[in-house]
Protein backbone atom coordinates (compact mmCIF):
# COMPACT_ATOMS: atom_id res chain seq x y z
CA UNK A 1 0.00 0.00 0.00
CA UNK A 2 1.86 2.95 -1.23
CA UNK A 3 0.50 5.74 0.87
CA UNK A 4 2.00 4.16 4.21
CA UNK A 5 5.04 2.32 2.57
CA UNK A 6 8.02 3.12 4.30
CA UNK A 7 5.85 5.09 7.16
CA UNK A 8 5.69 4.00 10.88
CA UNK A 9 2.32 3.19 12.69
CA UNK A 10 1.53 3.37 16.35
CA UNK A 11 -0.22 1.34 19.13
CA UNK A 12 -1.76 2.13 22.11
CA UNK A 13 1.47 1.90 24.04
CA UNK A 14 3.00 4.66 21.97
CA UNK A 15 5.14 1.62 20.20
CA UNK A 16 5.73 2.15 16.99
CA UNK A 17 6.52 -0.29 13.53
CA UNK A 18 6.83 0.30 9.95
CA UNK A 19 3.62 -0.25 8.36
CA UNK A 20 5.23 -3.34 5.78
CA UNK A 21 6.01 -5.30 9.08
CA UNK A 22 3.27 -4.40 10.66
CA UNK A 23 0.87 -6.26 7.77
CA UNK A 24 2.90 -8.69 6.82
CA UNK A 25 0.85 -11.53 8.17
CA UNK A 26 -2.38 -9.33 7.01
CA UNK A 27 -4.45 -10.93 3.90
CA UNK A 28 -7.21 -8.38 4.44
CA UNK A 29 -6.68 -4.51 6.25
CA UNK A 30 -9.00 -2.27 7.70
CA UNK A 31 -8.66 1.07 7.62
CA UNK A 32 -10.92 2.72 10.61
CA UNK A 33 -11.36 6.69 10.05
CA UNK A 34 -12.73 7.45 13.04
CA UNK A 35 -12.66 9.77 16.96
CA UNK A 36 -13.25 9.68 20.37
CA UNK A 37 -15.90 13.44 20.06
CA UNK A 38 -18.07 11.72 17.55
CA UNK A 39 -20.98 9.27 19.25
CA UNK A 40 -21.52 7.10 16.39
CA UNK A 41 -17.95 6.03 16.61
CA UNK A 42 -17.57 5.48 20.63
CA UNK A 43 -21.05 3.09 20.01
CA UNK A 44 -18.90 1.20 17.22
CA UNK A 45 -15.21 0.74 18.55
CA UNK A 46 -16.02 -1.34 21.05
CA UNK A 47 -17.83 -3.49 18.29
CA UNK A 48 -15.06 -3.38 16.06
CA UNK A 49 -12.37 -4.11 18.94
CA UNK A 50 -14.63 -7.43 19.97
CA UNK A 51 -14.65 -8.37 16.08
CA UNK A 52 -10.79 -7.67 15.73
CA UNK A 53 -9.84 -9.89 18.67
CA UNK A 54 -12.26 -13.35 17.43
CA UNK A 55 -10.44 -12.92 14.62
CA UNK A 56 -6.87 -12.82 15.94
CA UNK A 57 -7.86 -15.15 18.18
CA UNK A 58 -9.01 -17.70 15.72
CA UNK A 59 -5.58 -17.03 13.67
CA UNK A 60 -7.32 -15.02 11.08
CA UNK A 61 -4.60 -12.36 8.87
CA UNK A 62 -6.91 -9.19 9.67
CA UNK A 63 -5.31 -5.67 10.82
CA UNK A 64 -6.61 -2.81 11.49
CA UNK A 65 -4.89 1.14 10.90
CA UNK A 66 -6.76 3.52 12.94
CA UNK A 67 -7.09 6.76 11.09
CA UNK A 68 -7.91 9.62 13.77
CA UNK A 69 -10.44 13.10 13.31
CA UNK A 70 -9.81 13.67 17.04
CA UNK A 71 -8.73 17.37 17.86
CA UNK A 72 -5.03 16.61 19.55
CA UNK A 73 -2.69 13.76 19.96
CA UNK A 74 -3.69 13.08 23.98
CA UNK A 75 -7.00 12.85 22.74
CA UNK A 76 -6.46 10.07 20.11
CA UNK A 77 -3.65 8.63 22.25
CA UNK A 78 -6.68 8.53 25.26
CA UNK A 79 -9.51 6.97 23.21
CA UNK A 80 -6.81 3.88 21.66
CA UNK A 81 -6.39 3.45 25.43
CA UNK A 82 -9.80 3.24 26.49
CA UNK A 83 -11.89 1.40 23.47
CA UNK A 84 -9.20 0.25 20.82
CA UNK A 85 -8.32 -3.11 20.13
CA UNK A 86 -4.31 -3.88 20.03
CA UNK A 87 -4.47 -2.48 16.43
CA UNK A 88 -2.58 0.26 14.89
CA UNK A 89 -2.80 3.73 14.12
CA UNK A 90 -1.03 6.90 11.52
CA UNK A 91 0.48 8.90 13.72
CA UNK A 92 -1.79 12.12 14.84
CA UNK A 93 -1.46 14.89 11.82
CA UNK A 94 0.40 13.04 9.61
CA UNK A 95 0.70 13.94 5.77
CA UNK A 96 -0.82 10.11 5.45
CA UNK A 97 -4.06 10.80 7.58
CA UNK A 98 -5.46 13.40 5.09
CA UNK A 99 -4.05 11.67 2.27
CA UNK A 100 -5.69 8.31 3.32
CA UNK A 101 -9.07 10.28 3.61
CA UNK A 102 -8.83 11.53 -0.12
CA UNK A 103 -7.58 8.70 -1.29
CA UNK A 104 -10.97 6.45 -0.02
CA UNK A 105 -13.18 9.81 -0.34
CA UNK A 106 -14.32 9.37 3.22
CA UNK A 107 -16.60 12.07 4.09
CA UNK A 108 -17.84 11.08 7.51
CA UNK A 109 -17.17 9.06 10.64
CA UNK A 110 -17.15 5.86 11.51
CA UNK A 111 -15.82 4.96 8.34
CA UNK A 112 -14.15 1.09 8.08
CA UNK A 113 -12.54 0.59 4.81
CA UNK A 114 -11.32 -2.98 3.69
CA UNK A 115 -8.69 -3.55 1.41
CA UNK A 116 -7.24 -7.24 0.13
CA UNK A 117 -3.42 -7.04 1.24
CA UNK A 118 -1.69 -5.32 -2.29
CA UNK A 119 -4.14 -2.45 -1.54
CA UNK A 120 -7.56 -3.74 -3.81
CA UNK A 121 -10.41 -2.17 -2.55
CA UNK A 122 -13.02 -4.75 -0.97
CA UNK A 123 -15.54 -2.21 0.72
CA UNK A 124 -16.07 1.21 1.76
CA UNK A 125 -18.95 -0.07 4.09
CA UNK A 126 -16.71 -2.49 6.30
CA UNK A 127 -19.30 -1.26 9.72
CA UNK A 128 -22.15 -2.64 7.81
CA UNK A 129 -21.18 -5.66 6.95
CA UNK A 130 -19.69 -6.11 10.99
CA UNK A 131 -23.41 -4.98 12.30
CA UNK A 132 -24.95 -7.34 10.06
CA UNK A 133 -22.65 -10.65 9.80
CA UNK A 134 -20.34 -10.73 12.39
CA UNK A 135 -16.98 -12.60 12.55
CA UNK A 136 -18.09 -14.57 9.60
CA UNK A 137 -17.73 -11.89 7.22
CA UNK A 138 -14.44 -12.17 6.97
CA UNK A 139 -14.18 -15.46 4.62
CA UNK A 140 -15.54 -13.57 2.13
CA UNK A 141 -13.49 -10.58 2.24
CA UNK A 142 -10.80 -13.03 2.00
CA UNK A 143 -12.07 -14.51 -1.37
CA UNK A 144 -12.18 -10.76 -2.70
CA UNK A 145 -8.43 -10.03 -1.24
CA UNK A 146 -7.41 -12.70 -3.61
């Protein structure tokens, strides 16, 4: 994926990892535009953070990069804390955060974006398809990462 080749991600812990070795067990990535001041969002993270952890738990290759709209660094740094899953995030006002929101047109939040892992576009709708199917969702976004 070309816009975060070569760039460093996050966690919760303030760790950080280029973003290659960070998905390089990852068939399908998730892209989560999202922040702690919008309501829709703090009603969906947790959501998201029990999906993320069936599937590492049952071995599956999915990652998540959290793409943050809060106001300030403590505040994204604060909500990863409190309601992320281990997953990872751009760094707070990166070049990468706006260019990841142009480059998938997001124009609101929560926003989940899948992509196969050489950067194919499965879905713009990746909350959906959580709300409505679960865990199970995921076989098929791994046919369409192929």
């Amino acid at each position: 994926m070309e816009i975060i080749n070569g760039k460093k991600l996050v966690k919760r812990d303030g760790s950080t990892l280029d973003a290659e070795s960070a998905l390089s067990s990852s068939s399908v990535i998730g892209f989560y535009f999202s922040a702690h001041w919008c309501p829709p969002c703090r009603a969906f993270t947790p959501v998201l953070a029990d999906f993320y952890d069936a599937l590492r738990d049952a071995g599956e290759g999915f990652e998540i990069i959290f793409v943050s709209s809060d106001r300030s660094e403590a505040e994204m740094l604060n909500y990863m804390k409190d309601s992320h899953g281990d997953w990872f995030a751009v760094p707070f006002n990166s070049a990468e955060v706006r260019a990841l929101k142009e480059k998938f047109q997001v124009s609101g939040i929560p926003c989940l974006v899948i992509l196969g892992k050489n950067g194919q576009l499965i879905t713009k709708d990746g909350r959906s398809a959580i709300n409505s199917v679960g865990p199970s969702v995921m076989s098929s976004w791994k046919e369409m990462a192929i």
